[in-house]
N, C-alpha and C. Protein backbone atom coordinates (compact mmCIF):
# COMPACT_ATOMS: atom_id res chain seq x y z
N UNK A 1 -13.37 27.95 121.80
CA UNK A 1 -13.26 27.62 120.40
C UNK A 1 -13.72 28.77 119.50
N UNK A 2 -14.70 29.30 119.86
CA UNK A 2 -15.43 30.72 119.28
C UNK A 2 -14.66 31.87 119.35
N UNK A 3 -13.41 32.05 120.41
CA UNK A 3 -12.85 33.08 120.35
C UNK A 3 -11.81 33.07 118.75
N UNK A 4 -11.32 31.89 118.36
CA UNK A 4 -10.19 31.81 117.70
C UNK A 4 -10.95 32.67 116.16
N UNK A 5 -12.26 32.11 116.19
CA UNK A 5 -12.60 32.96 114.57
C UNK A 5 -12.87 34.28 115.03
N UNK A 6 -13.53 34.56 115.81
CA UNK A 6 -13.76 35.78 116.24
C UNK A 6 -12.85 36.87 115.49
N UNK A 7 -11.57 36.44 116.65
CA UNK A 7 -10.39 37.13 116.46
C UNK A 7 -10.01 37.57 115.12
N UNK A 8 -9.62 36.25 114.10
CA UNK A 8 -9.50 36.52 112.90
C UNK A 8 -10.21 37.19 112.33
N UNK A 9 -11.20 37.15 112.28
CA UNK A 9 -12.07 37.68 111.54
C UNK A 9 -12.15 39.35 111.79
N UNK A 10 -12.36 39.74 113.31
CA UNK A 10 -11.57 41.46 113.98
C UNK A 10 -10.42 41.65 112.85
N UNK A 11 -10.03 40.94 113.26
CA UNK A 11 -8.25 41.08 112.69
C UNK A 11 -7.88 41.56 110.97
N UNK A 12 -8.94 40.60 110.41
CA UNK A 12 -9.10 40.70 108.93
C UNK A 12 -10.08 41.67 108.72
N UNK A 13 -11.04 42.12 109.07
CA UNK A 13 -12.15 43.21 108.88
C UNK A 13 -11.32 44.45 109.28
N UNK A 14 -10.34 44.74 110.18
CA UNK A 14 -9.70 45.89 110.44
C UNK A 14 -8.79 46.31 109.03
N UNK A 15 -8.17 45.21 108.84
CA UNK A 15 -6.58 45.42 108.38
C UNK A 15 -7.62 45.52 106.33
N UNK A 16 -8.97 45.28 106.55
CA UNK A 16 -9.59 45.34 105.29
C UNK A 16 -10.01 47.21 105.24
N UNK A 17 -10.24 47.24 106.49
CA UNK A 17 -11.24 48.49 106.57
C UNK A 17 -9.83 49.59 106.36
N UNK A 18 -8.53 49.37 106.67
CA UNK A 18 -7.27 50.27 106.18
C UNK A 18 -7.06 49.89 104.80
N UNK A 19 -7.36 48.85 104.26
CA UNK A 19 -7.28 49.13 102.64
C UNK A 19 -7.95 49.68 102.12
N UNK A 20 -9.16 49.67 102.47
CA UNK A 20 -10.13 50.12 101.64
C UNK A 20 -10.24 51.76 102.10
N UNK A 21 -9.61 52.54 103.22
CA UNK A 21 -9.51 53.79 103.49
C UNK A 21 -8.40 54.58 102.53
N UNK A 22 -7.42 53.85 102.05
CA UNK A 22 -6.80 54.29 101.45
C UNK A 22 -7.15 54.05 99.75
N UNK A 23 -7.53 52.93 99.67
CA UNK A 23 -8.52 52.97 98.02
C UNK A 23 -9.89 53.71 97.71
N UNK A 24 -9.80 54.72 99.01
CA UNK A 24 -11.06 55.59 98.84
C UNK A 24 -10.89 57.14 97.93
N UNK A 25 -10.10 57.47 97.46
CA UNK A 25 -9.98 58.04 96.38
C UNK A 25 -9.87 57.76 94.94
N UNK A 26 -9.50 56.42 95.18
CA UNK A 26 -9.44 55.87 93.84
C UNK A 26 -10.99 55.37 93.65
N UNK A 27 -11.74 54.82 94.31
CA UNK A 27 -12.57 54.26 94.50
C UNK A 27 -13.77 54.95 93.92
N UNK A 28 -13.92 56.59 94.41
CA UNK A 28 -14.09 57.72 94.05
C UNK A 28 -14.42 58.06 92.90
N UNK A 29 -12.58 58.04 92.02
CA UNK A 29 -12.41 58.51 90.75
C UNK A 29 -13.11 57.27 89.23
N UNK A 30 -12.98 55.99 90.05
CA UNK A 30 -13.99 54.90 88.97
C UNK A 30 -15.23 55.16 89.44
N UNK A 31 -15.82 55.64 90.53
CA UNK A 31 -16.99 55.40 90.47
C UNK A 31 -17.76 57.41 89.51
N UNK A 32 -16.62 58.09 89.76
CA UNK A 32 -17.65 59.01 88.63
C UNK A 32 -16.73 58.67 87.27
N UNK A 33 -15.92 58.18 87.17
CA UNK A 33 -15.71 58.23 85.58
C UNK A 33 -17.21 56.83 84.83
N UNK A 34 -17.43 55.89 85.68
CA UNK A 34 -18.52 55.53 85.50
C UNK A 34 -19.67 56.05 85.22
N UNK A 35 -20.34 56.94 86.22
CA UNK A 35 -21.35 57.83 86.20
C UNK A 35 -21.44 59.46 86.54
N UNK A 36 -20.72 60.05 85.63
CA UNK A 36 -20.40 61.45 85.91
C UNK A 36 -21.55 62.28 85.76
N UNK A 37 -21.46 63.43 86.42
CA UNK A 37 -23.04 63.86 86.16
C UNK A 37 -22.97 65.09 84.85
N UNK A 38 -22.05 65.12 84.15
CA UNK A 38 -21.97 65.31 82.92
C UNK A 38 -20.98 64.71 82.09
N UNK A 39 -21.24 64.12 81.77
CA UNK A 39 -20.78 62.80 80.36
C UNK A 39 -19.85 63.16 78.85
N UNK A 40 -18.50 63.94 79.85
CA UNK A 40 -17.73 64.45 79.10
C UNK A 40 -16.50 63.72 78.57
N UNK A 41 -16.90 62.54 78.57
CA UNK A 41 -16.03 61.16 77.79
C UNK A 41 -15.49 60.61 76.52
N UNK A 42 -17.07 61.16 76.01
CA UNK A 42 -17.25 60.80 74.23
C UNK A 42 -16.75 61.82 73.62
N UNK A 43 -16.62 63.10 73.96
CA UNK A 43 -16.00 64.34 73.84
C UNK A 43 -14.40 63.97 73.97
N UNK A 44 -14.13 63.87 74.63
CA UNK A 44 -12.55 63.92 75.24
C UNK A 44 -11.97 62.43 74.43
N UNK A 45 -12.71 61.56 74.18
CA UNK A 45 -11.67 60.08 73.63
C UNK A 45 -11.87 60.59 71.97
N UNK A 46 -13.18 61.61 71.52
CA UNK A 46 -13.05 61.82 70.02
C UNK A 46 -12.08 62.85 70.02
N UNK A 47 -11.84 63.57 71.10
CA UNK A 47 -10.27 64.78 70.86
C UNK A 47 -8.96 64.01 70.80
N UNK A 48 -9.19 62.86 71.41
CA UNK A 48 -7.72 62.02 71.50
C UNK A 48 -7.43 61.18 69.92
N UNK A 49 -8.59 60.81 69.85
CA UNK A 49 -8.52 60.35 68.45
C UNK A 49 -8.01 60.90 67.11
N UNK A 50 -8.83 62.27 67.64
CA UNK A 50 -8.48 63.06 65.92
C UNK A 50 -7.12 63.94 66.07
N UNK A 51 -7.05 64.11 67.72
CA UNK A 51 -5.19 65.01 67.77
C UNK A 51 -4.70 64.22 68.97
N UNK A 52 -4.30 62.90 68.22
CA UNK A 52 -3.43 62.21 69.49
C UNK A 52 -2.23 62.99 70.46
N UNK A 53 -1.36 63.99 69.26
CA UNK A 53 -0.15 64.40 69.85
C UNK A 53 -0.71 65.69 70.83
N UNK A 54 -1.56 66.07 70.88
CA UNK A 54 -2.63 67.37 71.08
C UNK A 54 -1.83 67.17 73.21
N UNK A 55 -1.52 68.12 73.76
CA UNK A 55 -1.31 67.86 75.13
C UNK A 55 -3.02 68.15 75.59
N UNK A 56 -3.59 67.21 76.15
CA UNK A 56 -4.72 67.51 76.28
C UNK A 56 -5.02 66.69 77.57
N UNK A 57 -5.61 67.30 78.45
CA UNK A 57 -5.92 66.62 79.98
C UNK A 57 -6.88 67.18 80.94
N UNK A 58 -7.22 65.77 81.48
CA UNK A 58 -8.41 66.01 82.26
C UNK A 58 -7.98 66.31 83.92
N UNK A 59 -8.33 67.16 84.97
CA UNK A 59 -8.20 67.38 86.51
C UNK A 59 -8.90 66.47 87.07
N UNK A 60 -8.01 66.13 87.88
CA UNK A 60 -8.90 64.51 88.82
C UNK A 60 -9.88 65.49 89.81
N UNK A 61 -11.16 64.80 89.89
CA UNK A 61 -12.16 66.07 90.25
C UNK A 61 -12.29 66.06 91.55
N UNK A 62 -11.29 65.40 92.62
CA UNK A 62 -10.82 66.18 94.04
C UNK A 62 -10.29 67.17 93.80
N UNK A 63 -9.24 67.93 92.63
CA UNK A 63 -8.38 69.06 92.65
C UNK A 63 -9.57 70.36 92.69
N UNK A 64 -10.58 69.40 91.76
CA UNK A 64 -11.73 70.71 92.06
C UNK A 64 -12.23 71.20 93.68
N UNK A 65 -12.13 70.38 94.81
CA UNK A 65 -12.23 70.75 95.81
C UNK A 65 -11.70 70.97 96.54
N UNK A 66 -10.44 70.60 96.32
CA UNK A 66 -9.06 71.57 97.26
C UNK A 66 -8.66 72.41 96.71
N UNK A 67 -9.07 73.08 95.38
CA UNK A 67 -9.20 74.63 95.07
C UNK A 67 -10.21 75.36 95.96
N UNK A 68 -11.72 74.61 95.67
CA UNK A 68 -12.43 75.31 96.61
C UNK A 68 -12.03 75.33 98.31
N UNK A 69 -11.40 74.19 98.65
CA UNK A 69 -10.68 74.90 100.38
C UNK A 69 -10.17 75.60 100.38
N UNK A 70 -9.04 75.88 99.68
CA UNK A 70 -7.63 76.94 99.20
C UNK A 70 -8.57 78.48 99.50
N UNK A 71 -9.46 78.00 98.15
CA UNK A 71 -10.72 79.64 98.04
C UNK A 71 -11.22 80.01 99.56
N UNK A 72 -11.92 78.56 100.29
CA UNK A 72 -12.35 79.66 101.51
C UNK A 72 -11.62 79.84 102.28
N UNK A 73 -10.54 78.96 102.67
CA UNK A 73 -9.39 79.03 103.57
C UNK A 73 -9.00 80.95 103.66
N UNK A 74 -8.36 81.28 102.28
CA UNK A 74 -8.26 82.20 102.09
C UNK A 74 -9.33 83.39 101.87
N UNK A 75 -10.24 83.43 102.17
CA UNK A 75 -11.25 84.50 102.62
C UNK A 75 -11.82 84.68 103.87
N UNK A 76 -12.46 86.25 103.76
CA UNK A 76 -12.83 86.42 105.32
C UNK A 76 -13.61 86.02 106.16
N UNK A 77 -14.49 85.34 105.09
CA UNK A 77 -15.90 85.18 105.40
C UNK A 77 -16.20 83.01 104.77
N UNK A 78 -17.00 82.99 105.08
CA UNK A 78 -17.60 81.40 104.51
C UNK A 78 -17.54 81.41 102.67
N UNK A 79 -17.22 80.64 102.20
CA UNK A 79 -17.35 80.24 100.94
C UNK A 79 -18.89 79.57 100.52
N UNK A 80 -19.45 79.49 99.77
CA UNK A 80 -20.85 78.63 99.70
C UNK A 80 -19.82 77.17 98.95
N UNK A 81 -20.40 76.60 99.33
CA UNK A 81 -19.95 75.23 98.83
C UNK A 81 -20.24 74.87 97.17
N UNK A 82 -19.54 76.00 96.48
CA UNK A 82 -20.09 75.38 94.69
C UNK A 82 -18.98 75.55 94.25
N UNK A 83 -18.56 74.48 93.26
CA UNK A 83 -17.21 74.33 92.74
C UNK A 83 -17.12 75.73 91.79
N UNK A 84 -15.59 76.04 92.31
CA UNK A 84 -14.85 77.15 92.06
C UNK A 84 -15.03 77.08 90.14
N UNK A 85 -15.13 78.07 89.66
CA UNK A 85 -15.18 78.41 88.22
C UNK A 85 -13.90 77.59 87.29
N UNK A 86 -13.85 77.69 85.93
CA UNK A 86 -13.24 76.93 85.47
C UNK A 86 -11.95 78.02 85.24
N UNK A 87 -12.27 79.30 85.26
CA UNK A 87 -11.56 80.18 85.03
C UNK A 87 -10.38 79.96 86.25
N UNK A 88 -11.18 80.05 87.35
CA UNK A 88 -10.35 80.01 88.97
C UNK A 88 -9.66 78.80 88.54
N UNK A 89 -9.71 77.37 88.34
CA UNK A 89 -8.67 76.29 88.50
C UNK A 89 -7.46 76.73 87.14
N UNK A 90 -8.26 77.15 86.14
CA UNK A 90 -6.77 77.37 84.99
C UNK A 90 -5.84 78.03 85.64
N UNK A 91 -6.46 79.17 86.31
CA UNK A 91 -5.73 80.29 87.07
C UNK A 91 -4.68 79.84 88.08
N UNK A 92 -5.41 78.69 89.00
CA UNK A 92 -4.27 78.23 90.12
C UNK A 92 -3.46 77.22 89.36
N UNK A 93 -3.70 76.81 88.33
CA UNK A 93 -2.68 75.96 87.68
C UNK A 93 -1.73 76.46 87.13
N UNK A 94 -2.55 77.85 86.43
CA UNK A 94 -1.10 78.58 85.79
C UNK A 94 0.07 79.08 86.77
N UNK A 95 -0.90 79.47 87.92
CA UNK A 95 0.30 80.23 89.05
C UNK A 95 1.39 79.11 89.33
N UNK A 96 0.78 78.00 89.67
CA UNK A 96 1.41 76.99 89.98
C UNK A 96 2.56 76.61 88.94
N UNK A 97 2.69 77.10 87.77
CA UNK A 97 3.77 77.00 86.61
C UNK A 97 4.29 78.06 86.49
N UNK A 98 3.92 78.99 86.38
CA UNK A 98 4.36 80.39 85.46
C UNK A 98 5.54 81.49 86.62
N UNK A 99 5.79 82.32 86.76
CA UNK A 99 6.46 82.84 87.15
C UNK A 99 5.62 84.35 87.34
N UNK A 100 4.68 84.23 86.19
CA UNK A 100 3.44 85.65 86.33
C UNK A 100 2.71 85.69 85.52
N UNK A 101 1.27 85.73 85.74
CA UNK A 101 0.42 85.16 84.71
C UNK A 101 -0.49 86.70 84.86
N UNK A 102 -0.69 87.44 83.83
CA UNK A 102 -1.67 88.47 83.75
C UNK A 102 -3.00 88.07 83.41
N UNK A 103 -4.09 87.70 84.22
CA UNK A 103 -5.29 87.85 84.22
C UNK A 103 -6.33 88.90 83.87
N UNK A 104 -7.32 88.85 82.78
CA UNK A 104 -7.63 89.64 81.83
C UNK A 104 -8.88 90.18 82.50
N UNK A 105 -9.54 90.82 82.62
CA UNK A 105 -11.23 91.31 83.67
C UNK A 105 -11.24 89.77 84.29
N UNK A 106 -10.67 89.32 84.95
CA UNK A 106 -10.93 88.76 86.33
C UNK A 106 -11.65 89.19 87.09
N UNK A 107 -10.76 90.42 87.99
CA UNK A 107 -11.89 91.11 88.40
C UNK A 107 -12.40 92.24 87.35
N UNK A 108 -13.50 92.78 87.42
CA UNK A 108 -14.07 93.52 86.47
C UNK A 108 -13.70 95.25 86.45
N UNK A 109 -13.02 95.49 85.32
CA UNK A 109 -12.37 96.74 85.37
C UNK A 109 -13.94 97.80 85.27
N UNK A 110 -13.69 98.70 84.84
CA UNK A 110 -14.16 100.08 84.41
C UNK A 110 -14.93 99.68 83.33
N UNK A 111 -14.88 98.37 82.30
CA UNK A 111 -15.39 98.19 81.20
C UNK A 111 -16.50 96.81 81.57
N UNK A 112 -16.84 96.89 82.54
CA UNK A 112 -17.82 96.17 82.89
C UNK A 112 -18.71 95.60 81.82
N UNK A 113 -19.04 93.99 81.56
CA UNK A 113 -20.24 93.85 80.07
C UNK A 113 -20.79 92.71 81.20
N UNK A 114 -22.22 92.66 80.60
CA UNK A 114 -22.36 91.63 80.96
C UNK A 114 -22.24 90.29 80.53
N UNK A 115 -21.40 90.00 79.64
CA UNK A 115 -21.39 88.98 78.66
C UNK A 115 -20.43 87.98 79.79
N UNK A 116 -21.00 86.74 79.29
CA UNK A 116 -20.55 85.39 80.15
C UNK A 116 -18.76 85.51 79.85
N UNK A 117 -18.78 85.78 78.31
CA UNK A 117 -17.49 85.64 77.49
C UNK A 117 -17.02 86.17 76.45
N UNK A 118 -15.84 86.55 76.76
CA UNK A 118 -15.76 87.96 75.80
C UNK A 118 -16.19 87.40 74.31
N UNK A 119 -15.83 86.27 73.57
CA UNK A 119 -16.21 85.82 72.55
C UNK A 119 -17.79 85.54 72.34
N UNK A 120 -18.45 85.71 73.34
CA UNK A 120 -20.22 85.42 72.88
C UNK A 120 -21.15 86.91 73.03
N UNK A 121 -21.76 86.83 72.28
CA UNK A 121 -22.92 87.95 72.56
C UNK A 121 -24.45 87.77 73.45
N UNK A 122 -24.06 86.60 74.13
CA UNK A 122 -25.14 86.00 75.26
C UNK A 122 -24.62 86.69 76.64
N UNK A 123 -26.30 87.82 76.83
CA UNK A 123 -25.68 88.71 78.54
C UNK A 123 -26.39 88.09 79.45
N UNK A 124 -25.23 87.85 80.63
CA UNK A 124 -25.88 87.58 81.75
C UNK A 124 -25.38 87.63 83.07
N UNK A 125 -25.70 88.64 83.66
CA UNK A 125 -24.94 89.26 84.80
C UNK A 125 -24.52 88.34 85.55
N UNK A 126 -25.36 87.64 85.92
CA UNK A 126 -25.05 86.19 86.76
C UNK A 126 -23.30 85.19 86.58
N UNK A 127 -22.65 85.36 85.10
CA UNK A 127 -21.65 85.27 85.10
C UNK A 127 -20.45 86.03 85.59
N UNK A 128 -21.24 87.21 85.72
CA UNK A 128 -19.48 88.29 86.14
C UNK A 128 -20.06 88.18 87.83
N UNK A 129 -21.32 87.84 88.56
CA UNK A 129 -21.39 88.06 89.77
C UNK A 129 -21.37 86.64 90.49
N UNK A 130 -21.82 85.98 89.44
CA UNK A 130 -21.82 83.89 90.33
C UNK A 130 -22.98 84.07 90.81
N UNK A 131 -23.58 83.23 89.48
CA UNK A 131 -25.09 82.73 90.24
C UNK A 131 -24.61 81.26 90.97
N UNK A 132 -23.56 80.63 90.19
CA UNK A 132 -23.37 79.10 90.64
C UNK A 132 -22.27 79.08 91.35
N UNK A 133 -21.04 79.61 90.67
CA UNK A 133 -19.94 79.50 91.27
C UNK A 133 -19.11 80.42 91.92
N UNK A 134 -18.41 80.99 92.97
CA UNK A 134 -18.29 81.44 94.06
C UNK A 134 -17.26 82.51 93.40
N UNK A 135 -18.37 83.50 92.17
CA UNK A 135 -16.85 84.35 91.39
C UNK A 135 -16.33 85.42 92.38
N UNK A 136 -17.22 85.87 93.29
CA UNK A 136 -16.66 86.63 94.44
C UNK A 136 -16.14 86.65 94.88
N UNK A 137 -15.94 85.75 95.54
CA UNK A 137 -14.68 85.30 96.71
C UNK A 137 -13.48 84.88 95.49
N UNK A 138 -13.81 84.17 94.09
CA UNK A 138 -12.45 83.95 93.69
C UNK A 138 -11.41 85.21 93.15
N UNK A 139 -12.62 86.67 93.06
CA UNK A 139 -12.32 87.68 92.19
C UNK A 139 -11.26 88.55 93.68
N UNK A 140 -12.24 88.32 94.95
CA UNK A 140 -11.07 89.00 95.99
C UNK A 140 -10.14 88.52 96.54
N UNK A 141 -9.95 87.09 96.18
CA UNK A 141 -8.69 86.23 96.37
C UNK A 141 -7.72 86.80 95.37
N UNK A 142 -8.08 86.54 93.78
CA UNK A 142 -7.05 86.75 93.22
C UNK A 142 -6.61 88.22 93.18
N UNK A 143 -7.32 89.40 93.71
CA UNK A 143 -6.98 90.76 93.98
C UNK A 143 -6.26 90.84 95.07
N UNK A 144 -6.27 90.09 96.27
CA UNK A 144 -5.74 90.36 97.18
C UNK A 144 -4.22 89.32 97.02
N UNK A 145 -4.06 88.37 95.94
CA UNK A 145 -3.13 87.67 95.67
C UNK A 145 -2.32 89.03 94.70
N UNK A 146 -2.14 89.73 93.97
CA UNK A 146 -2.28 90.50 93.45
C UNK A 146 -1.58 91.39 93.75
N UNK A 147 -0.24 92.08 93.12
CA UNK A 147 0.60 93.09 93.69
C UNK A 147 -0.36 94.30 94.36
N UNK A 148 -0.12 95.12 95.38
CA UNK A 148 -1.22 95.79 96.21
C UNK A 148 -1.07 97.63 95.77
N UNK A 149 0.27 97.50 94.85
CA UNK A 149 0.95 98.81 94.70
C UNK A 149 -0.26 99.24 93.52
N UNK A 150 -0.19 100.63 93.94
CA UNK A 150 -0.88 101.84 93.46
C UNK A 150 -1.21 101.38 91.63
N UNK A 151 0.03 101.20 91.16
CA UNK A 151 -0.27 100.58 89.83
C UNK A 151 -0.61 99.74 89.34
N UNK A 152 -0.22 98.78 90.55
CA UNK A 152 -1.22 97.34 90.21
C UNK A 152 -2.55 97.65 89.88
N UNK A 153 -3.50 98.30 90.92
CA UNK A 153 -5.01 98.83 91.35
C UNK A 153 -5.63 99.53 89.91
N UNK A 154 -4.07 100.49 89.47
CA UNK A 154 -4.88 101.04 88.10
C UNK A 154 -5.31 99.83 86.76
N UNK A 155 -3.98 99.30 86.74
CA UNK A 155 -3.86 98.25 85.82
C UNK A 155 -5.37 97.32 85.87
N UNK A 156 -5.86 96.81 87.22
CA UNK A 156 -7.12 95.86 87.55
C UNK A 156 -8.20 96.94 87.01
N UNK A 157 -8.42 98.03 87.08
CA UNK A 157 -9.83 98.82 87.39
C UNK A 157 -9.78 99.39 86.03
N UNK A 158 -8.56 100.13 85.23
CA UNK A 158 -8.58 101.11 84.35
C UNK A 158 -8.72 100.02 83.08
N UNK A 159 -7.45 99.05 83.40
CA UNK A 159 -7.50 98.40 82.16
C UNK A 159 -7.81 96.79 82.11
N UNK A 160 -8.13 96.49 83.33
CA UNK A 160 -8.59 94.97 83.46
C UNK A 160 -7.57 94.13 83.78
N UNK A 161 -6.19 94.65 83.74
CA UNK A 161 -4.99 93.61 83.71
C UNK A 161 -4.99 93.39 84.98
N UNK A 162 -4.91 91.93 86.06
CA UNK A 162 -4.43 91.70 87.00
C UNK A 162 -3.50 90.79 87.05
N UNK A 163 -2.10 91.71 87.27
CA UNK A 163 -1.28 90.79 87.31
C UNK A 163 -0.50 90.12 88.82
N UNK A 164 -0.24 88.67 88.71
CA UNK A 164 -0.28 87.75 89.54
C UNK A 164 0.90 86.94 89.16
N UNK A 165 2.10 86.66 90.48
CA UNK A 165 3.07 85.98 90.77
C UNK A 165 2.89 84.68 91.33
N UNK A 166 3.78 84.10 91.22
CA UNK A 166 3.42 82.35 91.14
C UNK A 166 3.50 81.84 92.38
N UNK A 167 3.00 80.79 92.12
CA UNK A 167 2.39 80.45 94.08
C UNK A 167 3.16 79.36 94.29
N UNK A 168 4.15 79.81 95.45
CA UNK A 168 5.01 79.01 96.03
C UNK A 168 5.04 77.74 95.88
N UNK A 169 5.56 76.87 95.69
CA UNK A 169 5.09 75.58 95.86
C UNK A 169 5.81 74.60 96.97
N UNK A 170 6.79 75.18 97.78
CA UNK A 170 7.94 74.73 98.73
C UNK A 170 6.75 73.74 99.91
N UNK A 171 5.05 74.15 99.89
CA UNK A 171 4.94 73.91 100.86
C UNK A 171 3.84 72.12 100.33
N UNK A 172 3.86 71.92 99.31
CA UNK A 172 3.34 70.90 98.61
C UNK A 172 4.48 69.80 99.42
């Protein structure tokens, strides 16, 4: 008599434990839009408000970590595990659209500053080298993504331009 619930119950705890494997990304994405560990909500619904027509959008924040695989996949060495810069995801998004996107001191030409951003007068080396986020490995990815010809090299070093062709997408 004990076998008959048993069973069901196997039966229903399995076929629960495959739903809920596949509602595990979603599951994920409510549980940090709930509690994100920076609370960039009230920001983003007052941008929607005041420029509804505005194209304005948020990255579901797994894309932030299959950039960072992409990043170590493609290097020689280990990646440290810190989400890739904000610069690096615009970057693989643009490739992912554009046909050739020229990247501006990406990597750091001849005119080296230490400024976080060309628009601020706050220095801090730690931005052009990654105290947090892995600008190293993203700066010899996108160099080695990067036409390899003689003029390319001047263009990156002399004048900062690195220019970059669009990333296949046949294999998505």
């Amino acid at each position: 008599m004990l076998d008959v619930p048993i069973r069901i119950v196997r039966r229903d705890w399995s076929l629960n434990a495959k739903i809920a494997e596949v509602m595990l990304p979603e599951r994920r994405l409510f549980k940090w839009v709930e509690h994100p560990e920076f609370d960039l909500f009230p920001a983003y619904w007052l941008r929607r408000e005041v420029l509804p027509d505005e194209p304005f959008y948020l990255m579901h924040p797994d894309s932030v970590w299959e950039a960072w695989h992409f990043l170590d996949s493609e290097n020689p060495g280990p990646v440290l595990r810190n989400p890739p810069s904000s610069g690096f995801l615009g970057l693989l998004l643009l490739l992912k659209q554009c046909r050739h996107v020229d990247a501006y001191e990406l990597v750091p030409s001849m005119r080296l500053t230490k400024r976080c951003h060309y628009y601020e007068v706050h220095e801090d080396l730690g931005c052009t080298m990654g105290d947090w986020h892995p600008l190293a490995a993203e700066k010899l990815l996108a160099l080695h993504l990067a036409s390899s010809s003689v003029h390319a090299l001047e263009q990156v070093f002399a004048r900062g331009t690195l220019p970059l062709s669009m990333i296949d997408n046949q294999a998505d």
